[in-house]
PDB file of N, CA and C in Angstrom:
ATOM      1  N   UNK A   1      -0.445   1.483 -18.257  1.00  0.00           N
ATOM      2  CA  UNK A   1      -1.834   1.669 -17.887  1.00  0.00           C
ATOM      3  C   UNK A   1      -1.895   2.466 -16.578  1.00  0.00           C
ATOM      4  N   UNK A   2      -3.052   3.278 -16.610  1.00  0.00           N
ATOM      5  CA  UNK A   2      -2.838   4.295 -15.217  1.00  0.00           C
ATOM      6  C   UNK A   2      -4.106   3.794 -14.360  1.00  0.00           C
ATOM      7  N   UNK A   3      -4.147   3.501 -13.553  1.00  0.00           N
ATOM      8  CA  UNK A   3      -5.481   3.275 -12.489  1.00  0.00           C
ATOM      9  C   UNK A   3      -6.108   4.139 -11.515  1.00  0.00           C
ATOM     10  N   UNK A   4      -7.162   4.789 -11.505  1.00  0.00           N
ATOM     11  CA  UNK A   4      -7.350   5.362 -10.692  1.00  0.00           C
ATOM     12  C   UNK A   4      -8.635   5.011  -9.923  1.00  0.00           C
ATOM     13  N   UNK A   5      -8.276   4.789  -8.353  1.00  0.00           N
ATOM     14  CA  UNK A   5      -9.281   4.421  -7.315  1.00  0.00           C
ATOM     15  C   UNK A   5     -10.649   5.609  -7.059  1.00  0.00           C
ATOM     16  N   UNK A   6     -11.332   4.609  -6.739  1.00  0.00           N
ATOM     17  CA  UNK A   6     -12.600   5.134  -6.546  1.00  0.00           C
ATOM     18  C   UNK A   6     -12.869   5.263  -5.010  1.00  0.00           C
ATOM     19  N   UNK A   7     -13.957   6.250  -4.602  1.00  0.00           N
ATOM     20  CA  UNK A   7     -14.350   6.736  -3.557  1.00  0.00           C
ATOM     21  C   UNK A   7     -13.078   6.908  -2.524  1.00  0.00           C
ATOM     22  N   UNK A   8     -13.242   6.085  -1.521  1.00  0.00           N
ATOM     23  CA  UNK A   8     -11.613   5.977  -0.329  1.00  0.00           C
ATOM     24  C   UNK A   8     -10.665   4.919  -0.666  1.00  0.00           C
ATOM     25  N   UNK A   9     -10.761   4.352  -1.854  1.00  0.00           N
ATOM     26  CA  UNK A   9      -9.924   3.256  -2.149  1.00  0.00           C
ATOM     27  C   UNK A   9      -8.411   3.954  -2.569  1.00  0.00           C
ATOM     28  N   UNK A  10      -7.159   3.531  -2.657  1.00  0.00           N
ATOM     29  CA  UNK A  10      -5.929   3.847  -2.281  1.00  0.00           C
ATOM     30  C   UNK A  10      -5.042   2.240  -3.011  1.00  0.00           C
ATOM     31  N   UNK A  11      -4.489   2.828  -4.016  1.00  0.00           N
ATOM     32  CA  UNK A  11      -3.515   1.934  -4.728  1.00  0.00           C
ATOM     33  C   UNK A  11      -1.997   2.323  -4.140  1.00  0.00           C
ATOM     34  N   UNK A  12      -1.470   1.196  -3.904  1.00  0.00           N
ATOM     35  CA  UNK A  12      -0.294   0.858  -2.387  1.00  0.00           C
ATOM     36  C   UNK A  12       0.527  -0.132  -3.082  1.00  0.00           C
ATOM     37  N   UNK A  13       1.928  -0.052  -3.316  1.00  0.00           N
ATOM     38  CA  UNK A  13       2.938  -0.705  -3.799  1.00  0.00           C
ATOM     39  C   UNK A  13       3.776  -1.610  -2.840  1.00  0.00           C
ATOM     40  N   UNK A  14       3.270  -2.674  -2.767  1.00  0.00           N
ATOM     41  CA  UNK A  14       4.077  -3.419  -1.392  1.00  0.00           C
ATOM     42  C   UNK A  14       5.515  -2.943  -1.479  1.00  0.00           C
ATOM     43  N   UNK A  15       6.182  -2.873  -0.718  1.00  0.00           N
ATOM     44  CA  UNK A  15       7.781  -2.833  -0.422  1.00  0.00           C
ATOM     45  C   UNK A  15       8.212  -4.368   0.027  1.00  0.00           C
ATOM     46  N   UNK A  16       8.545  -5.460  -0.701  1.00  0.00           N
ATOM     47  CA  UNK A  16       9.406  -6.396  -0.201  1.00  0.00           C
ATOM     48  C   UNK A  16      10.138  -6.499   0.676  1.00  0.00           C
ATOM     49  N   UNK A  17      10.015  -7.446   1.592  1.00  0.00           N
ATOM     50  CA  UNK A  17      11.536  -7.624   2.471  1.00  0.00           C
ATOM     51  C   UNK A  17      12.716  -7.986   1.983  1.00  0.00           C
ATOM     52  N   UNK A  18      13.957  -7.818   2.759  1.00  0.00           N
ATOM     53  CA  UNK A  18      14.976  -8.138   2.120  1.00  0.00           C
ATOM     54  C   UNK A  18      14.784  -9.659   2.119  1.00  0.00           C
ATOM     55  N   UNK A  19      15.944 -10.328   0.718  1.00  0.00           N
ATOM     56  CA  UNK A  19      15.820 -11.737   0.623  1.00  0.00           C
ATOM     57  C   UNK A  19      16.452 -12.547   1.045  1.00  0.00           C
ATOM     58  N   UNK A  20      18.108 -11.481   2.123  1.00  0.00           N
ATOM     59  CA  UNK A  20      18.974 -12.280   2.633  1.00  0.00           C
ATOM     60  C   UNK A  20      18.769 -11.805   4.010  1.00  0.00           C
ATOM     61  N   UNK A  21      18.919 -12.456   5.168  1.00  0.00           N
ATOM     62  CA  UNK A  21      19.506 -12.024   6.593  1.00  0.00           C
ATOM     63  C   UNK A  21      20.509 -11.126   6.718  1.00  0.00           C
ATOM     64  N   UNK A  22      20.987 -10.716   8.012  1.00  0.00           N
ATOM     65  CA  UNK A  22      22.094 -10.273   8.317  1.00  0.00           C
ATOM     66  C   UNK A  22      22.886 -11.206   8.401  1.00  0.00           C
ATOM     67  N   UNK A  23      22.610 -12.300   8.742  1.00  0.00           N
ATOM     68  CA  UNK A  23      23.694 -13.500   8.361  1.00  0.00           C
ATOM     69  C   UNK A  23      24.028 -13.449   7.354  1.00  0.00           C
ATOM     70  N   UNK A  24      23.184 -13.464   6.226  1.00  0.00           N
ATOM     71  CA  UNK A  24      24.114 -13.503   5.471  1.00  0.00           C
ATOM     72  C   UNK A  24      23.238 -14.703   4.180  1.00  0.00           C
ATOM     73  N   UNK A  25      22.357 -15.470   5.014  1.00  0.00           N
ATOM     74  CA  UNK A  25      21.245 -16.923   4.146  1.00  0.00           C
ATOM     75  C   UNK A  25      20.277 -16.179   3.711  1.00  0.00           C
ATOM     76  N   UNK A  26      20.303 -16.539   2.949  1.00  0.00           N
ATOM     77  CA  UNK A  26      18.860 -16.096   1.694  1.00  0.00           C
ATOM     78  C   UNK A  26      17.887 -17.195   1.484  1.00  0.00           C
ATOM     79  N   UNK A  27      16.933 -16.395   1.682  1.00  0.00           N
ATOM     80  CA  UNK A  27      15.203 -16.353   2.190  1.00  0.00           C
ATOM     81  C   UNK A  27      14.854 -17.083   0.980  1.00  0.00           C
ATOM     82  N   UNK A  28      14.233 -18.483   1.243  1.00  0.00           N
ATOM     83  CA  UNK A  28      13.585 -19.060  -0.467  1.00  0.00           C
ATOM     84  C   UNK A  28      11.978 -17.542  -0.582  1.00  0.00           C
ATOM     85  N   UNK A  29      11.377 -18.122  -1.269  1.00  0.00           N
ATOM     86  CA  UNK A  29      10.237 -16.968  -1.325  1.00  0.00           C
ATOM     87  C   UNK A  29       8.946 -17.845  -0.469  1.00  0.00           C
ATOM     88  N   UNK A  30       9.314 -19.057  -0.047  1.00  0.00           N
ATOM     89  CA  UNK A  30       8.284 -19.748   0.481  1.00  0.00           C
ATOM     90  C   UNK A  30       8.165 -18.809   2.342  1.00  0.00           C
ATOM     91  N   UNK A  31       9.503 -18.520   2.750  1.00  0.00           N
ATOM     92  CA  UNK A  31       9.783 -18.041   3.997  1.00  0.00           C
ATOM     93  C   UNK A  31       9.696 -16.649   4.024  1.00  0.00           C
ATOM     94  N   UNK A  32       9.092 -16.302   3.080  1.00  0.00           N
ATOM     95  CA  UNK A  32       9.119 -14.060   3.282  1.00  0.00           C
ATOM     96  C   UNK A  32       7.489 -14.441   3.854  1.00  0.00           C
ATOM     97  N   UNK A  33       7.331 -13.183   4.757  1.00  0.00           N
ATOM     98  CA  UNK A  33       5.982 -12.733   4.666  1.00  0.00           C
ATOM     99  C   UNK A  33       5.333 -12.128   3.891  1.00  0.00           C
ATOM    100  N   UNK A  34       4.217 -11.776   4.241  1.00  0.00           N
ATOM    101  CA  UNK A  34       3.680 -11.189   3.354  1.00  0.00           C
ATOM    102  C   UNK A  34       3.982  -9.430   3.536  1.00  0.00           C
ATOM    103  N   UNK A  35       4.255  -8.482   2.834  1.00  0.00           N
ATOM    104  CA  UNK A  35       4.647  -7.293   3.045  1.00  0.00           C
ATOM    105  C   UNK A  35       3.954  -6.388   3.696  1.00  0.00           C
ATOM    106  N   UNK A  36       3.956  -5.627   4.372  1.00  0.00           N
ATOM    107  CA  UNK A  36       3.166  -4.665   5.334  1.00  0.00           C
ATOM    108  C   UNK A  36       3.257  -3.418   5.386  1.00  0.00           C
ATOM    109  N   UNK A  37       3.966  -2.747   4.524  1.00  0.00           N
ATOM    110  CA  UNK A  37       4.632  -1.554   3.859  1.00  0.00           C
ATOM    111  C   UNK A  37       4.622  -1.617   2.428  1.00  0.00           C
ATOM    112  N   UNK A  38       4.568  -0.254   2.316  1.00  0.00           N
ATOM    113  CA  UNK A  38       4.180   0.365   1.000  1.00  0.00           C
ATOM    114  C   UNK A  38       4.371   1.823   0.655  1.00  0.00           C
ATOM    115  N   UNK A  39       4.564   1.641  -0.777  1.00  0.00           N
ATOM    116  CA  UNK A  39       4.197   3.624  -0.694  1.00  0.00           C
ATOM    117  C   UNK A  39       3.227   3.713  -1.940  1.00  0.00           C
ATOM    118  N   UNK A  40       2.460   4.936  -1.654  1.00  0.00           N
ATOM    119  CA  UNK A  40       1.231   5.052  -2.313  1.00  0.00           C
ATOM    120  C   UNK A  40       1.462   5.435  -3.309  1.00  0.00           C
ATOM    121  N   UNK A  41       0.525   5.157  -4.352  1.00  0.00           N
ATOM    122  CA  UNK A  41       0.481   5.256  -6.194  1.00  0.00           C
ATOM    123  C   UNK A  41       0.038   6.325  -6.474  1.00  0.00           C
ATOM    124  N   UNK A  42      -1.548   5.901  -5.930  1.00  0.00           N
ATOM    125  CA  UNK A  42      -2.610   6.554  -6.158  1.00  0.00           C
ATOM    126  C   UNK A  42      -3.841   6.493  -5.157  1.00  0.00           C
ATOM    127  N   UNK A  43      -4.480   7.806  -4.766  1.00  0.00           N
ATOM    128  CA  UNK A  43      -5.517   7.740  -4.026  1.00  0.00           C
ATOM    129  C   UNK A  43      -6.965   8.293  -4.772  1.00  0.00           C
ATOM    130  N   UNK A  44      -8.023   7.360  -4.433  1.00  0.00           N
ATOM    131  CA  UNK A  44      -9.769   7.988  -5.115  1.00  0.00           C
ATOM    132  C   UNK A  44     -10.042   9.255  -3.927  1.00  0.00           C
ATOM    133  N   UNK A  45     -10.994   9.927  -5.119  1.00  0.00           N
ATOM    134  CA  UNK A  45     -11.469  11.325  -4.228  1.00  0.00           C
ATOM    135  C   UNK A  45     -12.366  11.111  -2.424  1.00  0.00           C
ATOM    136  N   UNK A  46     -12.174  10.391  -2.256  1.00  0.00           N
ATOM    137  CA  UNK A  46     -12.795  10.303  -1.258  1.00  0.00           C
ATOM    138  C   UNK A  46     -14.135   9.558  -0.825  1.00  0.00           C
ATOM    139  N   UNK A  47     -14.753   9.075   0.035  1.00  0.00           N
ATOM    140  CA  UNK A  47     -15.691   8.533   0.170  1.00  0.00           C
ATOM    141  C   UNK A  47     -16.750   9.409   0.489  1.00  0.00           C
ATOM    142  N   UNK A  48     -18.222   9.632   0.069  1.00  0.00           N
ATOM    143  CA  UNK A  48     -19.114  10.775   0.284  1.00  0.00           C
ATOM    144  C   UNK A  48     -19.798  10.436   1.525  1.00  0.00           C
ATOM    145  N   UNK A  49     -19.782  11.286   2.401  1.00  0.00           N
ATOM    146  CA  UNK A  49     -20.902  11.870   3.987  1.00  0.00           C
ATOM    147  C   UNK A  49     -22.133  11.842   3.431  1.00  0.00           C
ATOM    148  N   UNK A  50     -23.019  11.846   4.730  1.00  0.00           N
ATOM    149  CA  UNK A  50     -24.534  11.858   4.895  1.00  0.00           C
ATOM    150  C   UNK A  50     -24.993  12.559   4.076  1.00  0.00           C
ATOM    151  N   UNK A  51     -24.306  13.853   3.742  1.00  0.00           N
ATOM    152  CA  UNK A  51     -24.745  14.704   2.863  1.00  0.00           C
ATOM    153  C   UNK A  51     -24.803  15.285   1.423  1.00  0.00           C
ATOM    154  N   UNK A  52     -23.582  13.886   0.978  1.00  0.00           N
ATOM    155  CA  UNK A  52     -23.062  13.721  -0.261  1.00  0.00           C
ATOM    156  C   UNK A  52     -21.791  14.317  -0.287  1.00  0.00           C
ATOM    157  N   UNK A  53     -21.342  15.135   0.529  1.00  0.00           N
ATOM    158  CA  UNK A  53     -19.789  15.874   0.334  1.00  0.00           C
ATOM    159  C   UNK A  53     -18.646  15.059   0.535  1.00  0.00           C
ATOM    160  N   UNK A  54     -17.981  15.191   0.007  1.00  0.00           N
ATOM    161  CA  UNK A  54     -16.677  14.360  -0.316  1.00  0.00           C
ATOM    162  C   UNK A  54     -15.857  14.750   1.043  1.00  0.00           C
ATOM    163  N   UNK A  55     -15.431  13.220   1.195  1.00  0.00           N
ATOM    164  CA  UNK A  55     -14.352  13.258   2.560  1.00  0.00           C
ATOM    165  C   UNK A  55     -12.929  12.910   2.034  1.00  0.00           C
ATOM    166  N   UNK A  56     -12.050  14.171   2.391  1.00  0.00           N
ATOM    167  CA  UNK A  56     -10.791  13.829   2.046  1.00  0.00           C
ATOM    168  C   UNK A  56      -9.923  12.536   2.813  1.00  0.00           C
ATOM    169  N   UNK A  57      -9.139  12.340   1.986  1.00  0.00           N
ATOM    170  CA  UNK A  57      -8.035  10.810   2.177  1.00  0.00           C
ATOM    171  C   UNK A  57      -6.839  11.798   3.154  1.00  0.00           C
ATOM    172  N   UNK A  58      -6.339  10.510   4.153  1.00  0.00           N
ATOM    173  CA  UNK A  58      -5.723  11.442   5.197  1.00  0.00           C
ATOM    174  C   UNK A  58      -4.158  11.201   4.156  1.00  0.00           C
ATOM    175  N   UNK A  59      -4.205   9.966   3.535  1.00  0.00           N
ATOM    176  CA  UNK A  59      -2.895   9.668   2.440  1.00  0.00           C
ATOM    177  C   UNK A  59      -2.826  10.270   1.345  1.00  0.00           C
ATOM    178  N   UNK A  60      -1.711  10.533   0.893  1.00  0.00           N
ATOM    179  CA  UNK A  60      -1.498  11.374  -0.242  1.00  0.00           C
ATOM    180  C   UNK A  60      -0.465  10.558  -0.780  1.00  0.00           C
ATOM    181  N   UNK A  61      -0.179  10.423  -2.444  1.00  0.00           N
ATOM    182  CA  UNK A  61       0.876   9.923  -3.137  1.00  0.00           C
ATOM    183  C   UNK A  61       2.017  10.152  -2.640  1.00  0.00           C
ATOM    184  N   UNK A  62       2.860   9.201  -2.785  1.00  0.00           N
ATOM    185  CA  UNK A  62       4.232   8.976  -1.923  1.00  0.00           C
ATOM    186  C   UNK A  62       4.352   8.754  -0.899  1.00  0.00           C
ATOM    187  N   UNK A  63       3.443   8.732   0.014  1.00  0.00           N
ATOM    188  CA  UNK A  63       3.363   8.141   1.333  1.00  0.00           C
ATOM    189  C   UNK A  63       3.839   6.941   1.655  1.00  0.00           C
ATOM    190  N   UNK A  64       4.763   6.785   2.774  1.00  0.00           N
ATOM    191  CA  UNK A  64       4.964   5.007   2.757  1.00  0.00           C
ATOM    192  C   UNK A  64       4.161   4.577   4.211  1.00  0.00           C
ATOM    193  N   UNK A  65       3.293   3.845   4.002  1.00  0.00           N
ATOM    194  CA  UNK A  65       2.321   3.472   4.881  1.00  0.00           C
ATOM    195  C   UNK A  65       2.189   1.758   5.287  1.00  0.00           C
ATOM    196  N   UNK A  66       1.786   1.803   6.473  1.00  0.00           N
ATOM    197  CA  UNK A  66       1.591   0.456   7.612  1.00  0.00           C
ATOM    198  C   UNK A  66       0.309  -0.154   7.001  1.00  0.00           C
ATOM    199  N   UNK A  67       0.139  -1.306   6.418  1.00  0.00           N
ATOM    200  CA  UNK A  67      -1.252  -2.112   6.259  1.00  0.00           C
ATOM    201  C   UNK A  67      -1.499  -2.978   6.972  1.00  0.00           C
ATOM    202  N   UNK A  68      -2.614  -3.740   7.295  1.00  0.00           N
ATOM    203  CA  UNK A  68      -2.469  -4.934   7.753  1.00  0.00           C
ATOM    204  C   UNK A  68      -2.297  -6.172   6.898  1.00  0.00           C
ATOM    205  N   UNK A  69      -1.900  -7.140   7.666  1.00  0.00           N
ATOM    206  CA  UNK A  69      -0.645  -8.328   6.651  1.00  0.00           C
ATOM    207  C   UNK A  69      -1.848  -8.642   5.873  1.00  0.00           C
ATOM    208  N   UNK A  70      -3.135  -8.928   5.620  1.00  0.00           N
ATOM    209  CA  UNK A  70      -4.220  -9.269   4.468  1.00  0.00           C
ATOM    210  C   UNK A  70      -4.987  -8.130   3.559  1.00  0.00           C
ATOM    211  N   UNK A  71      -4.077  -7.310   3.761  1.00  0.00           N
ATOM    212  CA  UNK A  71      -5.326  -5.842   3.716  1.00  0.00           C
ATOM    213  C   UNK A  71      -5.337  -6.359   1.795  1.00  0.00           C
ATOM    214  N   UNK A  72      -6.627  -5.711   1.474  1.00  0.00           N
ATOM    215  CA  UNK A  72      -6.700  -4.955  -0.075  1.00  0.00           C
ATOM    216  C   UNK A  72      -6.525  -6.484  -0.752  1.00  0.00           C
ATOM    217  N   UNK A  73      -6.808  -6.040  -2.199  1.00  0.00           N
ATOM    218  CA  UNK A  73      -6.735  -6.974  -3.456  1.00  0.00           C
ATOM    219  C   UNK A  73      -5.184  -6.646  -4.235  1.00  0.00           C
ATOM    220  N   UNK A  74      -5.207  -7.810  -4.270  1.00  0.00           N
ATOM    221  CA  UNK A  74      -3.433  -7.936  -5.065  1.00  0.00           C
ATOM    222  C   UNK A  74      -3.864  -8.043  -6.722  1.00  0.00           C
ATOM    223  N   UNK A  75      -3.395  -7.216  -7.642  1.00  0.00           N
ATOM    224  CA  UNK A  75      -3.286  -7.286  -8.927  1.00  0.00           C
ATOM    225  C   UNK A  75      -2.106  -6.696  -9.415  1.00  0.00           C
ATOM    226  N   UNK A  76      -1.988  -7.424 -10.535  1.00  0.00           N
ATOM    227  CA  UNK A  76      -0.632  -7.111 -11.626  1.00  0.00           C
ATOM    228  C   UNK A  76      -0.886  -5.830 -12.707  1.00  0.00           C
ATOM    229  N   UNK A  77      -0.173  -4.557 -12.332  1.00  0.00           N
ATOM    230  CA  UNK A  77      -0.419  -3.844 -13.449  1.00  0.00           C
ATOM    231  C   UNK A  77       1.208  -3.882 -14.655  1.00  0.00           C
ATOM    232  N   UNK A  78       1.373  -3.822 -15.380  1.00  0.00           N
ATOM    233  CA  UNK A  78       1.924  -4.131 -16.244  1.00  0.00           C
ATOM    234  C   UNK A  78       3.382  -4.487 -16.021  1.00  0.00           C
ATOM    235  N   UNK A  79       2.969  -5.590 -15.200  1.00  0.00           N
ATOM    236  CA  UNK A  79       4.099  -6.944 -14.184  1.00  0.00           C
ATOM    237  C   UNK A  79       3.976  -6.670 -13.027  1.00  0.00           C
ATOM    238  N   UNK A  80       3.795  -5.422 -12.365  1.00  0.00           N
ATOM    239  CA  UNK A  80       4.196  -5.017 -11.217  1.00  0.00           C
ATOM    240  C   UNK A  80       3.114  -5.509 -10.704  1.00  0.00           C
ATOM    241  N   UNK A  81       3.389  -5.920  -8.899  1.00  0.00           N
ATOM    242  CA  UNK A  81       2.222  -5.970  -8.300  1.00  0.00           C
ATOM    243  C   UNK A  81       2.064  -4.834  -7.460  1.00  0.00           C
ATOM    244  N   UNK A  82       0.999  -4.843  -7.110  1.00  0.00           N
ATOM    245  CA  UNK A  82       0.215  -3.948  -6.639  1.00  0.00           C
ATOM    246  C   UNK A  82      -1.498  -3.802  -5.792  1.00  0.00           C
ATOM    247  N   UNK A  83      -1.830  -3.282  -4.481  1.00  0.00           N
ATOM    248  CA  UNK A  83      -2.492  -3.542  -4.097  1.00  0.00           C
ATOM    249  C   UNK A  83      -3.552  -2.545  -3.705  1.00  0.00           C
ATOM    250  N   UNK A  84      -5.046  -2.675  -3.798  1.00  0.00           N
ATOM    251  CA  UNK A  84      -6.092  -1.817  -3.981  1.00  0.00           C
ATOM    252  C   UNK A  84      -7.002  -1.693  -2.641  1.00  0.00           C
ATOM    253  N   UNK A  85      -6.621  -0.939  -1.671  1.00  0.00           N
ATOM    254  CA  UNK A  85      -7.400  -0.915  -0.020  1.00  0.00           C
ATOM    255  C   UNK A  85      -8.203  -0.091   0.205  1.00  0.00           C
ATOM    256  N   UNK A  86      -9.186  -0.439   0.513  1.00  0.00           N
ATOM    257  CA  UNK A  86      -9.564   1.051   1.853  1.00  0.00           C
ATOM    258  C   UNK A  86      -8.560   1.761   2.654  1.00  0.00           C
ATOM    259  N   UNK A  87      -8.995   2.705   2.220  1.00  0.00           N
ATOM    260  CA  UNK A  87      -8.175   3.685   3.150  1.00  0.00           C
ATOM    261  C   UNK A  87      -8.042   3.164   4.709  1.00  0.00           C
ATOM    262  N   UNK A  88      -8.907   2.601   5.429  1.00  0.00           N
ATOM    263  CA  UNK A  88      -9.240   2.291   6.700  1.00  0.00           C
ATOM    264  C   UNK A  88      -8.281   0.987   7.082  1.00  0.00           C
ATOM    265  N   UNK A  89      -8.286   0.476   5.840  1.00  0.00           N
ATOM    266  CA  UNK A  89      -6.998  -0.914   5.727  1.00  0.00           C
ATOM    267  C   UNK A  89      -5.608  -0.537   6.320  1.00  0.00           C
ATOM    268  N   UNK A  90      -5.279   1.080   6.229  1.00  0.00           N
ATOM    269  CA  UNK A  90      -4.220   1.222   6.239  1.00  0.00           C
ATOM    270  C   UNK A  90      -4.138   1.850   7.749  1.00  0.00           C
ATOM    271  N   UNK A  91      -3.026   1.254   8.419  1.00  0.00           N
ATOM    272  CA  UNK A  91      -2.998   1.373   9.904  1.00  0.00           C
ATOM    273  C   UNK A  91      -2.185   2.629  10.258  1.00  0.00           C
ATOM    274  N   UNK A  92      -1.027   3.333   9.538  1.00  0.00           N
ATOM    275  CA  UNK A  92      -0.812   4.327  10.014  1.00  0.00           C
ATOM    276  C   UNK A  92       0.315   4.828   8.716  1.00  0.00           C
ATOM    277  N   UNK A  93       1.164   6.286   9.265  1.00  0.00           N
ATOM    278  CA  UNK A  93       1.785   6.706   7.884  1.00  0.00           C
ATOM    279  C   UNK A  93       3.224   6.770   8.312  1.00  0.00           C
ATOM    280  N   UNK A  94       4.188   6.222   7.796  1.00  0.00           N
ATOM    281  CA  UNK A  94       5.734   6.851   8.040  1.00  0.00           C
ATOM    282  C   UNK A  94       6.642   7.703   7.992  1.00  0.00           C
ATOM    283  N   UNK A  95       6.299   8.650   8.761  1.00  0.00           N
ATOM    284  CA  UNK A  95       7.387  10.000   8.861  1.00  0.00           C
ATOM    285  C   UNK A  95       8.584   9.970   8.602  1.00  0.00           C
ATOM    286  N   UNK A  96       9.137  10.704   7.505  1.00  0.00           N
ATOM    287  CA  UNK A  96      10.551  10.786   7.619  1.00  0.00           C
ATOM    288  C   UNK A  96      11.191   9.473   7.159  1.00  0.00           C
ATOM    289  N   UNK A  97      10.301   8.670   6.277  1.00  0.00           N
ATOM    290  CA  UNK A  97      11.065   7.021   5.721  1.00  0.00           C
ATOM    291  C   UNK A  97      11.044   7.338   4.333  1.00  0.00           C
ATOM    292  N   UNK A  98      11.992   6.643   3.167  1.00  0.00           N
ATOM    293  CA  UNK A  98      11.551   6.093   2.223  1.00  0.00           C
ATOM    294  C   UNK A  98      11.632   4.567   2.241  1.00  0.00           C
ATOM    295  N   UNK A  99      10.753   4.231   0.863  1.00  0.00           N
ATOM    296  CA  UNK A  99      10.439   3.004   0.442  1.00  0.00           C
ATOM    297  C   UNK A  99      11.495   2.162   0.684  1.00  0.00           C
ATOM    298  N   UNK A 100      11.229   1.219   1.432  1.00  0.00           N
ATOM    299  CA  UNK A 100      12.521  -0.078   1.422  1.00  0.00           C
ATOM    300  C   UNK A 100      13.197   0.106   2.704  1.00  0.00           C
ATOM    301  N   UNK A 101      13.131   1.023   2.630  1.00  0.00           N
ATOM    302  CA  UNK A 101      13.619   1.546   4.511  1.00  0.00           C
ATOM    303  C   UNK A 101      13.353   1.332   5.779  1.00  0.00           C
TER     304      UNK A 101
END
């Protein structure tokens, strides 16, 4: 199934933390946070100005981007999760990273 966001909304693939330490003990799933990184799916055309003209998204697909730890709605697209924000949700972009990194 393909989803595509509306106005400034922005579909964002959490990136998990790792599940073991550098020690070496592994994390039950009760002790992870919640993820704060991501890289982008999909972005909507923009949200419309005073004047009706479309405002471009500063994110573009593949981006791996900073959210805040509650941002957006969590849904399952076909198992995967996945999360649906305002653009404004998203706090900044990562230069020079990939996903998991």
């Amino acid at each position: 199934m393909n989803l595509r966001p509306l106005n400034d909304r922005v579909v964002v693939e959490p990136v998990e933390q790792e599940t073991t330490t550098a020690s070496g003990l592994v994390l039950p799933e009760t002790a992870k946070e919640k993820p704060q990184q991501g890289k982008v799916l999909a972005v909507g055309p923009g949200a419309r100005d005073e004047d009706g003209d479309r405002m471009a998204l500063d994110v573009e697909v593949g981006d791996i981007v900073l959210f805040a730890k509650y941002a957006g709605t969590e849904i399952k697209i076909d198992g995967n999760k996945v999360l649906i924000m305002k653009e404004t949700d998203i706090l900044g972009v990562l230069e020079g990273v990939t996903a998991g990194a």
